[in-house]
Protein backbone atom coordinates (compact mmCIF):
# COMPACT_ATOMS: atom_id res chain seq x y z
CA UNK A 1 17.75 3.44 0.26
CA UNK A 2 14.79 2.22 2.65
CA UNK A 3 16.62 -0.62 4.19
CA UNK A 4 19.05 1.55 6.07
CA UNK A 5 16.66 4.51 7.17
CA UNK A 6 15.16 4.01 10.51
CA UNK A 7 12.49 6.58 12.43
CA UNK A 8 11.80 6.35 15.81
CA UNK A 9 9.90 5.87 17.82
CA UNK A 10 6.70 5.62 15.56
CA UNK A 11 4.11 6.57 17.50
CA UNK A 12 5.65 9.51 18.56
CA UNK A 13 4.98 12.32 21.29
CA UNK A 14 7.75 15.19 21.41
CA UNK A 15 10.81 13.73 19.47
CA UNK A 16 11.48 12.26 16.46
CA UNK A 17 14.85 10.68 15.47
CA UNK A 18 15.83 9.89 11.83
CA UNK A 19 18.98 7.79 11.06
CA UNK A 20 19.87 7.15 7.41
CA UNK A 21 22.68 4.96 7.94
CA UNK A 22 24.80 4.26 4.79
CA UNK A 23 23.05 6.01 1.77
CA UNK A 24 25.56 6.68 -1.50
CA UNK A 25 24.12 10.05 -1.47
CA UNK A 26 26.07 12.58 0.90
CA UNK A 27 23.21 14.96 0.94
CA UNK A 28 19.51 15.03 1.23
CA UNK A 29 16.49 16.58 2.28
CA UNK A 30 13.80 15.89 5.06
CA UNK A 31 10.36 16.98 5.04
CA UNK A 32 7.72 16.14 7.24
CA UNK A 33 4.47 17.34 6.13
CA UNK A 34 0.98 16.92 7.29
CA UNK A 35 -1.74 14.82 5.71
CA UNK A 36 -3.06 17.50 3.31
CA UNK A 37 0.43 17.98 2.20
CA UNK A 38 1.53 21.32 3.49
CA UNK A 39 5.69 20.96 4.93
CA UNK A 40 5.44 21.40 8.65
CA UNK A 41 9.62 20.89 8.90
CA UNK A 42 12.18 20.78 6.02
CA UNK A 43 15.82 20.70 6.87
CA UNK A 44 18.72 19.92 4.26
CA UNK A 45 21.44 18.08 5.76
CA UNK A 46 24.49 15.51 5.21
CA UNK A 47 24.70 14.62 9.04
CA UNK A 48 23.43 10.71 9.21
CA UNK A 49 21.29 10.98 12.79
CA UNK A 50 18.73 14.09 12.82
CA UNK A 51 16.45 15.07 15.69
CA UNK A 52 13.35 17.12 15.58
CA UNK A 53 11.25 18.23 18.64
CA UNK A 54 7.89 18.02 17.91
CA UNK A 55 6.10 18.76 20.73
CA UNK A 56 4.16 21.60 19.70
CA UNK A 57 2.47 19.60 17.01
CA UNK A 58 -0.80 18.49 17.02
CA UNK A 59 -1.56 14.91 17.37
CA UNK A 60 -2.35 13.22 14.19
CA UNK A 61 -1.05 11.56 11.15
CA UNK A 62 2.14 12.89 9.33
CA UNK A 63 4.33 11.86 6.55
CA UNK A 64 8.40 12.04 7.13
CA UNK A 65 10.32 11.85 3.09
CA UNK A 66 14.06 11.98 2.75
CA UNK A 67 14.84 12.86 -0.59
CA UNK A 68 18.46 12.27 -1.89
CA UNK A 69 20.00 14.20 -4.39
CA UNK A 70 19.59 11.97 -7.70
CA UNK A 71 15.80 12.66 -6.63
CA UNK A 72 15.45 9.22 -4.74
CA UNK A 73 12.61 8.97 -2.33
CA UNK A 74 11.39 7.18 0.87
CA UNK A 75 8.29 8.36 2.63
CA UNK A 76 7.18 7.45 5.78
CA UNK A 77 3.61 7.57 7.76
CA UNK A 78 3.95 8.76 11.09
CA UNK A 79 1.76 9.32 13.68
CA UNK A 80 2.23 12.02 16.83
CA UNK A 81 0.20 10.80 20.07
């Protein structure tokens, strides 16, 4: 699943854009949560390309995971300038 997820840009500063490319799953789950774990966005989706505006976050680390529906993971770190 990894090698056709990108997420850019990485650093980040307002938006965020998440492209899963060609997964077998048709839908998923993103979460983006903050270093102590709590979910700061989660959106359920089957639409490849997903934007977030993140500008009222708070600079810092953050972790982006697409979950797929046979439970599959891939987490990301990213980081918000």
């Amino acid at each position: 699943m990894a090698e056709s997820i990108t997420v850019m840009p990485n650093p980040f500063s307002d938006e965020l854009t998440v492209n899963i490319g060609k997964i077998s799953s048709k839908n998923y789950t993103l979460l983006l949560t903050d270093v102590l774990g709590k979910v700061i966005v989660q959106r359920s989706d089957n639409n490849p390309t997903q934007q977030f505006n993140l500008a009222e976050l708070s600079s810092g680390v953050y972790y982006l995971t697409i979950v797929d529906e046979n439970n599959n993971r891939f987490t990301k770190k990213m980081i918000k300038n």
